[in-house]
N, C-alpha and C. Protein backbone atom coordinates (compact mmCIF):
# COMPACT_ATOMS: atom_id res chain seq x y z
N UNK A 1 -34.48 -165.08 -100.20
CA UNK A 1 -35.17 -164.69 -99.04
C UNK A 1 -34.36 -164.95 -97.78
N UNK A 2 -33.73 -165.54 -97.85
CA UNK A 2 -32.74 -166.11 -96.66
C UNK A 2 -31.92 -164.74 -96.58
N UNK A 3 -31.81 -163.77 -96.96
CA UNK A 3 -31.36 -162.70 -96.67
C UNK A 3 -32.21 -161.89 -95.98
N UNK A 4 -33.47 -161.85 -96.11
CA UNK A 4 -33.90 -161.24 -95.19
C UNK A 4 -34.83 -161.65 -93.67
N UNK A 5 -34.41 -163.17 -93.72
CA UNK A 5 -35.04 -163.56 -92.40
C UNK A 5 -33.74 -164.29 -91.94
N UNK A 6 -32.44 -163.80 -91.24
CA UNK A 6 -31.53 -164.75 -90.86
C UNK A 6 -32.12 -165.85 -89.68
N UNK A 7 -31.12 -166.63 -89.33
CA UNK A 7 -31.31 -167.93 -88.83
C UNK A 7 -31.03 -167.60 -87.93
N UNK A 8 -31.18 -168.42 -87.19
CA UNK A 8 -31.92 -168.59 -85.88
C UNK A 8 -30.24 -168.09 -85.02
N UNK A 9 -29.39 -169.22 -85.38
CA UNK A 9 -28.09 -169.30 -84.65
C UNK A 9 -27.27 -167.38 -84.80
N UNK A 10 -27.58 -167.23 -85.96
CA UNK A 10 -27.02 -165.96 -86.22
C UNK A 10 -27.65 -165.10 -85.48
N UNK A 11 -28.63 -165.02 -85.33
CA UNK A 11 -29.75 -164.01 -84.02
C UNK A 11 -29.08 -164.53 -83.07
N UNK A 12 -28.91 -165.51 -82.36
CA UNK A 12 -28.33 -165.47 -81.04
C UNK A 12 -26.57 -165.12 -80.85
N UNK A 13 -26.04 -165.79 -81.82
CA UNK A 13 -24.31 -165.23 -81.76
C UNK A 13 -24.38 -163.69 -81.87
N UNK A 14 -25.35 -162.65 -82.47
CA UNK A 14 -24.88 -161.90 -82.81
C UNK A 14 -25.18 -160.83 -81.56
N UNK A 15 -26.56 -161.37 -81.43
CA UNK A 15 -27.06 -160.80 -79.88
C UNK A 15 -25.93 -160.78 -78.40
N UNK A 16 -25.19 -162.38 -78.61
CA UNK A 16 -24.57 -162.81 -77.51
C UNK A 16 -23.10 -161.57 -77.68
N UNK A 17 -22.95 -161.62 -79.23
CA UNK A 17 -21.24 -160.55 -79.27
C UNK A 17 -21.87 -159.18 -79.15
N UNK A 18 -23.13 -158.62 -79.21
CA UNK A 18 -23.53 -157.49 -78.67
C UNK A 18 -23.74 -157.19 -77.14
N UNK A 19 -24.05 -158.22 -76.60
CA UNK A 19 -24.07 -158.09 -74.78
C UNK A 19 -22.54 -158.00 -74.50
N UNK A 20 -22.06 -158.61 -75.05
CA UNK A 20 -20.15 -158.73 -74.84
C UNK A 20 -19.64 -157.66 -74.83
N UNK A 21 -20.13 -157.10 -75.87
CA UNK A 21 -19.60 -155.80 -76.08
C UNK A 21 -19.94 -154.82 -75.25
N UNK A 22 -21.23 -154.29 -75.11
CA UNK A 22 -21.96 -153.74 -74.79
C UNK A 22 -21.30 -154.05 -72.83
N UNK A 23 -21.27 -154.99 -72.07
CA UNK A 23 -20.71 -155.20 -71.13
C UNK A 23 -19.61 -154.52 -70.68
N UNK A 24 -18.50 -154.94 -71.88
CA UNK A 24 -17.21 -153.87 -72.02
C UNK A 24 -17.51 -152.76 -72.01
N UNK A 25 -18.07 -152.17 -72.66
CA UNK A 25 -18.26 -150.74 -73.10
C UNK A 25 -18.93 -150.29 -72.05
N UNK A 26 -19.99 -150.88 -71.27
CA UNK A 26 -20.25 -150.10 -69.92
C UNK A 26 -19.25 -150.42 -68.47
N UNK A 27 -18.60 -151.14 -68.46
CA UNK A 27 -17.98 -151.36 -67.81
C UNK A 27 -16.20 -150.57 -67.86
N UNK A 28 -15.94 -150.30 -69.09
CA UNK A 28 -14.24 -149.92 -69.50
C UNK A 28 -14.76 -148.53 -69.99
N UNK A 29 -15.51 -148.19 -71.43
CA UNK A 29 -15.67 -146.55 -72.16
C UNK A 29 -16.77 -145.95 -71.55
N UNK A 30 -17.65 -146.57 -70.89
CA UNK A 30 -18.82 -145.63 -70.38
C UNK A 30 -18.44 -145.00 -69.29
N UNK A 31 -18.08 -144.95 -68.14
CA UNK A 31 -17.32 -144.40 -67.11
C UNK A 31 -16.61 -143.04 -67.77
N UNK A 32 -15.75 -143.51 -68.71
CA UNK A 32 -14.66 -142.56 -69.27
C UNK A 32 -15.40 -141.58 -70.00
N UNK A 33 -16.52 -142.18 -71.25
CA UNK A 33 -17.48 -141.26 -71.37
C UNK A 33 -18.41 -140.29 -70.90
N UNK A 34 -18.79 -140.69 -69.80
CA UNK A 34 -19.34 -140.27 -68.50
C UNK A 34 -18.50 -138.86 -67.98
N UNK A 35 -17.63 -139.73 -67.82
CA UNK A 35 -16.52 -138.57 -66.79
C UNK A 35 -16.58 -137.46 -67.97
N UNK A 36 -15.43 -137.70 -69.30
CA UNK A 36 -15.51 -136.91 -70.47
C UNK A 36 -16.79 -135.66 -69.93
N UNK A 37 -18.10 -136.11 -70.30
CA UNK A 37 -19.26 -135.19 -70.57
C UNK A 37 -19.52 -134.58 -69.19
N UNK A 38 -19.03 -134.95 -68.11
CA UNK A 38 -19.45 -134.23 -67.18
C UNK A 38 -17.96 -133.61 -67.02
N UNK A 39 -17.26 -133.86 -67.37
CA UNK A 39 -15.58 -132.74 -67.15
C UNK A 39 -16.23 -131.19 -68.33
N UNK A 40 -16.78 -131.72 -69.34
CA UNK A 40 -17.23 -130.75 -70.37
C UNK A 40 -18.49 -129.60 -70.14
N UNK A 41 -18.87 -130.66 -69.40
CA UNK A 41 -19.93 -129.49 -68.85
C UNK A 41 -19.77 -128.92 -67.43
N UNK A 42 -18.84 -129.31 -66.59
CA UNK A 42 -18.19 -128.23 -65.79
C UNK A 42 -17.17 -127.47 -66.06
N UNK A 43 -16.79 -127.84 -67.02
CA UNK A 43 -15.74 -126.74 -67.71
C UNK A 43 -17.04 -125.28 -68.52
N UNK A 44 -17.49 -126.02 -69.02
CA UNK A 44 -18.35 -125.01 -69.81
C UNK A 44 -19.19 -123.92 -68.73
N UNK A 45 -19.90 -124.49 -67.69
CA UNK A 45 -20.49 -123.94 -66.56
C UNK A 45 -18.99 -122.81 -65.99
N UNK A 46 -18.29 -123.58 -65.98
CA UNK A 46 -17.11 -122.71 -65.60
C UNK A 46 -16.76 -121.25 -66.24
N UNK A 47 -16.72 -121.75 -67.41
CA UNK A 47 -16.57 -120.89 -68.40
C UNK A 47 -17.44 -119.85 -68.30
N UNK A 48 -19.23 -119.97 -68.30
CA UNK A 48 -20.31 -119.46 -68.23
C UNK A 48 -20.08 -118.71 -66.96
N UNK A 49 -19.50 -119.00 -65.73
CA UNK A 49 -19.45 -118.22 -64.58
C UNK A 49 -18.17 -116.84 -65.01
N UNK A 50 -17.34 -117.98 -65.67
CA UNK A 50 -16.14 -116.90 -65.44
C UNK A 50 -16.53 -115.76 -66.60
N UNK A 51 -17.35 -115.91 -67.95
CA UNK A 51 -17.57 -114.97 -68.21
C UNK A 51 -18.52 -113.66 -67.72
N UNK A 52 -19.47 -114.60 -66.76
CA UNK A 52 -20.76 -113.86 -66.33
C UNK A 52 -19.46 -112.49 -64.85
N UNK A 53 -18.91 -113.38 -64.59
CA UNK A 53 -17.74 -112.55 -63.71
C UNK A 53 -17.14 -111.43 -64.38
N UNK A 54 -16.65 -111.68 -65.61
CA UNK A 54 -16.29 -110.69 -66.30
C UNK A 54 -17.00 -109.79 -66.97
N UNK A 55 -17.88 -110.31 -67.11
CA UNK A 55 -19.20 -109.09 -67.48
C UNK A 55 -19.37 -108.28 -66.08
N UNK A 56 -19.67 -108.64 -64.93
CA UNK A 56 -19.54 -107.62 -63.93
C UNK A 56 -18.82 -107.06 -64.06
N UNK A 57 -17.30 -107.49 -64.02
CA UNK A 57 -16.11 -106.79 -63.81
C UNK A 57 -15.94 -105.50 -64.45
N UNK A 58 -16.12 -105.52 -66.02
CA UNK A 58 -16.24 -104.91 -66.64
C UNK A 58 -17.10 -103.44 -66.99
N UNK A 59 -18.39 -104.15 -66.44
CA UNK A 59 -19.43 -103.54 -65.97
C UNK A 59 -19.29 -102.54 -64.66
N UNK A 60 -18.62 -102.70 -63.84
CA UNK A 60 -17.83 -102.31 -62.49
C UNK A 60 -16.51 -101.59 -62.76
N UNK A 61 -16.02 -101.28 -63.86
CA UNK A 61 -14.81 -100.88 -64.53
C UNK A 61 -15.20 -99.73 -65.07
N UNK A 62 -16.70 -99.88 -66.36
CA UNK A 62 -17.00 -99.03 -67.03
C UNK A 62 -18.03 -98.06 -65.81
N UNK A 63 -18.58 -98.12 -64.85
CA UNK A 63 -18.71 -97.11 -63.63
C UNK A 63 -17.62 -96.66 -62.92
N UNK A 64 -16.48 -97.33 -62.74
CA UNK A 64 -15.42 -96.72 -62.12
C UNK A 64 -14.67 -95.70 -63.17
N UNK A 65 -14.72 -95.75 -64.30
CA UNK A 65 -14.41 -94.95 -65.50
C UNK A 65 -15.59 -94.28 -65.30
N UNK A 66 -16.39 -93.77 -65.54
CA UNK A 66 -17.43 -93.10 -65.75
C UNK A 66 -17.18 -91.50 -64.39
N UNK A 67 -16.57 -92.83 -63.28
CA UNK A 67 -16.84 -91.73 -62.23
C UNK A 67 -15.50 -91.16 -62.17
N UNK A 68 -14.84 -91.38 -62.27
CA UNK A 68 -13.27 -90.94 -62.56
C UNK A 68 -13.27 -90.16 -63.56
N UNK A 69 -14.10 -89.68 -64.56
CA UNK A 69 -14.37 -89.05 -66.12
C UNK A 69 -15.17 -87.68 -65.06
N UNK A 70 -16.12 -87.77 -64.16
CA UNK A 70 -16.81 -86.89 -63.91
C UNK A 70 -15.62 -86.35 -63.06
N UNK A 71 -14.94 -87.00 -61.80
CA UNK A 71 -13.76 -86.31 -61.12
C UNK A 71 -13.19 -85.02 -61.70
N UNK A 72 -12.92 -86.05 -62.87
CA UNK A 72 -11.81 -85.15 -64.02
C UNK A 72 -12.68 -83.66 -64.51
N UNK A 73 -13.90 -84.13 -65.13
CA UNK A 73 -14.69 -82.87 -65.46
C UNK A 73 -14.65 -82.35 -64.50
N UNK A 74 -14.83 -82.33 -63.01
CA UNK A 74 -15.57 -81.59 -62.06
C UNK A 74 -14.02 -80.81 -61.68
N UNK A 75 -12.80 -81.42 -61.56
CA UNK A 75 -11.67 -80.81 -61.61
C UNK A 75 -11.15 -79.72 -62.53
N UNK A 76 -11.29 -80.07 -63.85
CA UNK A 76 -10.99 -79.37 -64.81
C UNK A 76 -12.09 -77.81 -64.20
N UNK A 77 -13.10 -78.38 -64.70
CA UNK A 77 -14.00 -76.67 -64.16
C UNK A 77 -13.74 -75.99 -62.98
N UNK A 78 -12.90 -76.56 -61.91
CA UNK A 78 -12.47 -76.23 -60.87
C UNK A 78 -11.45 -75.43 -61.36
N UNK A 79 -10.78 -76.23 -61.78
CA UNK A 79 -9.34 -75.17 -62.31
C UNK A 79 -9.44 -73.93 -63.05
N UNK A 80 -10.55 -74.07 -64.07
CA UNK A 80 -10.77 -73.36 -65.43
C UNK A 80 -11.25 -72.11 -63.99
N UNK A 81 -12.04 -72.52 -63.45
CA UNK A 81 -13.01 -71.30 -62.54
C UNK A 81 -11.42 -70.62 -61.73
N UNK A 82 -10.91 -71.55 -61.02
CA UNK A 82 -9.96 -71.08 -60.30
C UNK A 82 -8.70 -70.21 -61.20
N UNK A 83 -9.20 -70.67 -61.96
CA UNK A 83 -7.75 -69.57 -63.12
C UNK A 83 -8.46 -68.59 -63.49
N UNK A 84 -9.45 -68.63 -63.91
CA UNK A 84 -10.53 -67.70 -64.34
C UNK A 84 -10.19 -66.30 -63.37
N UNK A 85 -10.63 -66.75 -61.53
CA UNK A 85 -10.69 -66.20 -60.55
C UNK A 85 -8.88 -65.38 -60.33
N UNK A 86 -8.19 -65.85 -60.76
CA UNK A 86 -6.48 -65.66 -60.91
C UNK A 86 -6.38 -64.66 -61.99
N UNK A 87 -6.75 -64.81 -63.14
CA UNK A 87 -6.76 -63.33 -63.93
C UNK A 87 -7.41 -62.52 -63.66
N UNK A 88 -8.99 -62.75 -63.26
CA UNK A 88 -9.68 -61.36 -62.66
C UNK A 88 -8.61 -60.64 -61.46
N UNK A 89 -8.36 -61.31 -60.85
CA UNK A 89 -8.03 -60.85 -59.48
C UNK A 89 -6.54 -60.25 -60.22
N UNK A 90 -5.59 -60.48 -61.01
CA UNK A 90 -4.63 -60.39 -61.23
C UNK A 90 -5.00 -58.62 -62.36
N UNK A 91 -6.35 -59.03 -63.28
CA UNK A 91 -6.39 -57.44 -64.07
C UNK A 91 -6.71 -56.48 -63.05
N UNK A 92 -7.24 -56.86 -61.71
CA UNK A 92 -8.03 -56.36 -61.21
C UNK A 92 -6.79 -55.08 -60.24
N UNK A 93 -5.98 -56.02 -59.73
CA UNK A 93 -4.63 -55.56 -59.33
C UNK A 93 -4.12 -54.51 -59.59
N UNK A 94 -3.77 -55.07 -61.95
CA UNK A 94 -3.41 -53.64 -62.23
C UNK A 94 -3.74 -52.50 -62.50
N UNK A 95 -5.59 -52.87 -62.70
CA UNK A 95 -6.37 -51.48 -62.80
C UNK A 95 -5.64 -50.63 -61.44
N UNK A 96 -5.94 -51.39 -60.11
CA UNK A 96 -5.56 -50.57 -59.49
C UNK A 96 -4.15 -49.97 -59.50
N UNK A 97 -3.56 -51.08 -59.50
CA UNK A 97 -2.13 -50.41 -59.54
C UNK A 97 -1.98 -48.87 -60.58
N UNK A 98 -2.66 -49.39 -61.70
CA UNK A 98 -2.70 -48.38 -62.39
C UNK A 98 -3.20 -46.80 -62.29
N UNK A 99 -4.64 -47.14 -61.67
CA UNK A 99 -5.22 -45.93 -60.71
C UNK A 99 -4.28 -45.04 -59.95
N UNK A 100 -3.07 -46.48 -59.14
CA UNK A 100 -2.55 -45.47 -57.99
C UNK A 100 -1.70 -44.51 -58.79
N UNK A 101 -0.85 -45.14 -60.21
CA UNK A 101 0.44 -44.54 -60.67
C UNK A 101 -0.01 -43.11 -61.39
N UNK A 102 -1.61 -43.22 -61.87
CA UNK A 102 -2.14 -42.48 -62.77
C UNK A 102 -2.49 -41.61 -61.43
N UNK A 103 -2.63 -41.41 -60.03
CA UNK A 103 -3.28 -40.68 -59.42
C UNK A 103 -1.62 -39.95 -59.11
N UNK A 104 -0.56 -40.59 -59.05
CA UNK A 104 0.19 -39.98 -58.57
C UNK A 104 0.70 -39.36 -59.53
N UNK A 105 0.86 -39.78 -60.96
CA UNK A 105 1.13 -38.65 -61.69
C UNK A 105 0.84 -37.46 -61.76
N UNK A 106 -0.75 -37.19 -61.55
CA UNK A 106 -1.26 -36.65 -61.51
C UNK A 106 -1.15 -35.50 -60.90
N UNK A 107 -0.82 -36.23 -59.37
CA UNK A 107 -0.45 -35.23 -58.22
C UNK A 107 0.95 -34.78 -58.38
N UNK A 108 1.84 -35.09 -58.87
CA UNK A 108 2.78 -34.82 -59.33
C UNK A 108 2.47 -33.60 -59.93
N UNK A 109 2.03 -33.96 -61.46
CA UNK A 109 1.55 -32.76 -62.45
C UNK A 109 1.12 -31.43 -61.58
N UNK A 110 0.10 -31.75 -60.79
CA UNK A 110 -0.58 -30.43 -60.05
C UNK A 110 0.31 -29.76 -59.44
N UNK A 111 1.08 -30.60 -58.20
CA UNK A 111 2.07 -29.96 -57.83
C UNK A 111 3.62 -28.99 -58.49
N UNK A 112 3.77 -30.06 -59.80
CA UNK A 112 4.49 -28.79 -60.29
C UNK A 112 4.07 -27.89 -61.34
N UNK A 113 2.41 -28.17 -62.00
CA UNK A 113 1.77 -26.75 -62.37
C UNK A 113 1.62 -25.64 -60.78
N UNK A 114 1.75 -26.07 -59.76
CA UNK A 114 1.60 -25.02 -58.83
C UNK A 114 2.82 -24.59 -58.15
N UNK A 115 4.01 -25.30 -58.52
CA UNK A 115 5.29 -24.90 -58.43
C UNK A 115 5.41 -24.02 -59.73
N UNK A 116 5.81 -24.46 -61.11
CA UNK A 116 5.93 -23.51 -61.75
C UNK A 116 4.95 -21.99 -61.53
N UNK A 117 3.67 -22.22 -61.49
CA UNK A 117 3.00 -21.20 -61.20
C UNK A 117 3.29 -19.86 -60.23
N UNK A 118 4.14 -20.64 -59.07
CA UNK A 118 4.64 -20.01 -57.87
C UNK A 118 5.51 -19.27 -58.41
N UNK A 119 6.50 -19.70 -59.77
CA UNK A 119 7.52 -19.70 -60.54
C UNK A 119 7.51 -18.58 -61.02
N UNK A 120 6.42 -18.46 -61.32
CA UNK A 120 5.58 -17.43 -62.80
C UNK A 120 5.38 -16.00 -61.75
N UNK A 121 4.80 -16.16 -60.91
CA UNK A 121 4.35 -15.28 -60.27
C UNK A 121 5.45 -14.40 -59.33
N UNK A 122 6.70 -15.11 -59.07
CA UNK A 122 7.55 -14.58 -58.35
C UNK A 122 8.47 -14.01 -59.56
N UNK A 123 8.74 -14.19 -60.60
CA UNK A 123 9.16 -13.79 -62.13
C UNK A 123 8.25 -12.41 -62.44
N UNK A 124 7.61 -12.53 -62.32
CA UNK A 124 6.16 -11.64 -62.76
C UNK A 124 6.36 -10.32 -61.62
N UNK A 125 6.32 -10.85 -60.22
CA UNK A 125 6.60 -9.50 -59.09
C UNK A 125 7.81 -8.90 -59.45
N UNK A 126 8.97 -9.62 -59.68
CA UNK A 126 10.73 -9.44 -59.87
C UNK A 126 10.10 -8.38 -61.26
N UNK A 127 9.25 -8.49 -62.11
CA UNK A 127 9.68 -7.93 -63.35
C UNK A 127 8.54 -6.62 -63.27
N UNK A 128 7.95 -6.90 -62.50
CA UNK A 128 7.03 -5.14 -61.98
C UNK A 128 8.12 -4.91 -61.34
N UNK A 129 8.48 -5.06 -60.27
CA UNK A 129 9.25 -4.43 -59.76
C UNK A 129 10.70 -3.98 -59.81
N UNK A 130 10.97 -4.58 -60.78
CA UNK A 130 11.96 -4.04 -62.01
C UNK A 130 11.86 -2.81 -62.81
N UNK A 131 10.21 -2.54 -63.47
CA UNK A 131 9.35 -1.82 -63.89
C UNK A 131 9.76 -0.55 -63.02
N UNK A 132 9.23 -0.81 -61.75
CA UNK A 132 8.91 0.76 -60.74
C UNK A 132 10.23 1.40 -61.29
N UNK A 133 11.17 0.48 -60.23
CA UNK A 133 12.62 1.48 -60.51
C UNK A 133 12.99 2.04 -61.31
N UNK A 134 12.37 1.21 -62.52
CA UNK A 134 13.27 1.81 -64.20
C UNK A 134 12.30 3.30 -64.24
N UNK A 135 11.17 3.08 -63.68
CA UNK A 135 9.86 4.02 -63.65
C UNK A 135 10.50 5.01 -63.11
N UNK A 136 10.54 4.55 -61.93
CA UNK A 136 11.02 5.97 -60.99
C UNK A 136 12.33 6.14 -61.35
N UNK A 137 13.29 5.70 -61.69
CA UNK A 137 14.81 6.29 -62.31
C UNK A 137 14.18 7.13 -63.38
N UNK A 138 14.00 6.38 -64.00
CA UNK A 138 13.15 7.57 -65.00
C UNK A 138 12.77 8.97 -64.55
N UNK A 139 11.82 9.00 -63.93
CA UNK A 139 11.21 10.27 -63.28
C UNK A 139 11.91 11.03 -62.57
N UNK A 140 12.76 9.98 -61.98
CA UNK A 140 13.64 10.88 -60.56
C UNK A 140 14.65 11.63 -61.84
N UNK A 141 15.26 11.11 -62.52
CA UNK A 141 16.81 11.77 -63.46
C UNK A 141 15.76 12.90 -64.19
N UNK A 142 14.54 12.77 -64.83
CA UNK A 142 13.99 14.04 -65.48
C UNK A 142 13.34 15.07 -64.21
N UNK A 143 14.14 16.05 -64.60
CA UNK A 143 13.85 17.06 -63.48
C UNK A 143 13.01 18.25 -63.88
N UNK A 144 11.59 17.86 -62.95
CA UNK A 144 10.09 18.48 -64.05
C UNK A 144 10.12 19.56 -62.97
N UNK A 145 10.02 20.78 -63.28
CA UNK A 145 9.68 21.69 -62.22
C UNK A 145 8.21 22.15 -61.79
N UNK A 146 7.30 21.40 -62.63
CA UNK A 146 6.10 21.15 -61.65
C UNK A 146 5.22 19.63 -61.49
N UNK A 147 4.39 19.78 -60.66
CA UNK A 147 3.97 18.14 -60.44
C UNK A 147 3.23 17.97 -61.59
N UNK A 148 2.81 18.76 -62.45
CA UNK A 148 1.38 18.19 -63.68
C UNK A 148 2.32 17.83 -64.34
N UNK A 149 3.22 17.92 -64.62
CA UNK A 149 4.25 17.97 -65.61
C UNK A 149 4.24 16.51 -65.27
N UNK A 150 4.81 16.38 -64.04
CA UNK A 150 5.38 14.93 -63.63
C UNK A 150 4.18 13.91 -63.82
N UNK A 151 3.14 14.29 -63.51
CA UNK A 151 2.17 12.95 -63.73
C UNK A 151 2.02 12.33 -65.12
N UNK A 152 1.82 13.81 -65.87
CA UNK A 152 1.98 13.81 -67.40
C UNK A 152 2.80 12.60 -67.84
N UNK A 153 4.16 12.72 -67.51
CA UNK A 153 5.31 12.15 -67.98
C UNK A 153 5.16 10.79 -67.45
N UNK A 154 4.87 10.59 -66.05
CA UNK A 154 4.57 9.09 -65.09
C UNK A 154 3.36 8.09 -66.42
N UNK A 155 2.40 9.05 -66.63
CA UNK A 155 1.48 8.25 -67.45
C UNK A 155 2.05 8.04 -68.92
N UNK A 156 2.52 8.65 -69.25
CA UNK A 156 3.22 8.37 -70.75
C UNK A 156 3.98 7.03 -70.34
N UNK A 157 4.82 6.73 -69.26
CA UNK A 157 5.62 6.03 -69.29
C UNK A 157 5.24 4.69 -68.77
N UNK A 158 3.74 4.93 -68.13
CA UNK A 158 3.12 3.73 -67.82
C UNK A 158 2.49 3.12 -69.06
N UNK A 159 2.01 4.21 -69.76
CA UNK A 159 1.48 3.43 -71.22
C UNK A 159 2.32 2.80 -72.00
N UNK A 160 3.89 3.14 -71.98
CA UNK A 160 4.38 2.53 -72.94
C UNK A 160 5.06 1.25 -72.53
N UNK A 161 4.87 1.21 -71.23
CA UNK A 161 5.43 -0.50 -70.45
C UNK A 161 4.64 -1.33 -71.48
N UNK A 162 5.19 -2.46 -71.63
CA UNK A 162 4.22 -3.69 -71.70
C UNK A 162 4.38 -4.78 -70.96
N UNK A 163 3.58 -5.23 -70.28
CA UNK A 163 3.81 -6.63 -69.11
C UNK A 163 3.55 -8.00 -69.98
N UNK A 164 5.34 -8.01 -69.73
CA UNK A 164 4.50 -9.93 -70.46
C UNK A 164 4.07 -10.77 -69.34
C-alpha cells in the first residue's frame, strides 16, 4: 500500500522540484513559446491575407482576360465585316468595270456592223452601177432599128442580171 499513498516528504520534494521547474519554464521556454505561437499565427494570418490578395488578383486578371477576349471578338468581327465590305466593293468594281468593257465592245461591234454595212452598200451601188454600163454597152453596140425592139432586148437583159 505504500505505493499508493506516498509520504509525506516525497509530496513536498516533488511539489517543491515542480515549482522549480515550472518557474524556469515560465520564466526561460514560456516567453519563447509564446513568441513561437504568436510568430505562427501571424505568419499564418499573413499567409491568409496574402492568399485572400491573390484570389482578388486573380479574380481581377480573369475580368481583365475576359475583357480583352471581347476586344479581340469585337475586333475580329470588325475586320471580318471590314473585309467582307473590301470584296463587295472590290466585285462590285469589276461588275462595273466589266459593264464598261462589255458596253464598249459593244459599241465597237455596232460601229463596225455600220461601217461594214456602209461597206456593203457602197460595193452594192459600184456593182449596179457596173450593171447599167455593161447594160447600156450592151444596148448601145446592138443596133435595133426600132424602139420595141430595144425595150424587148433592155428587159431580156434585165432578167438575166442577178444581184448578189
Amino acid at each position: 500500500m505504500e505505493l499508493l499513498t506516498p509520504g509525506l516528504g516525497l509530496l513536498v520534494w516533488t511539489l517543491l522540484a515542480f515549482l522549480i521547474v515550472f518557474f524556469i519554464l515560465k520564466k526561460y521556454a514560456w516567453p519563447a513559446i509564446v513568441k513561437g505561437l504568436h510568430d505562427r499565427e501571424t505568419s499564418i494570418t499573413e499567409a491568409l491575407a496574402t492568399a485572400e490578395k491573390v484570389k482578388l488578383e486573380m479574380a481581377q486578371l480573369k475580368n481583365d482576360n475576359e475583357t480583352l477576349l471581347a476586344k479581340a471578338r469585337e475586333e475580329r468581327a470588325a475586320l471580318l465585316k471590314e473585309a467582307k465590305e473590301t470584296k463587295d466593293k472590290i466585285v462590285n468594281d469589276a461588275k462595273d468595270e466589266a459593264k464598261v468593257a462589255a458596253a464598249k465592245i459593244i459599241a465597237d461591234a455596232h460601229a463596225s456592223i455600220q461601217q461594214q454595212k456602209m461597206a456593203a452598200l457602197t460595193d452594192l451601188k459600184n456593182q449596179i452601177g457596173n450593171l447599167v454600163i455593161e447594160t447600156s454597152e450592151k444596148v448601145l453596140r446592138k443596133e435595133l432599128s426600132n424602139k420595141a425592139e430595144q425595150e424587148v432586148y433592155i428587159k431580156t437583159l434585165a432578167s438575166e442580171v442577178k444581184l448578189n
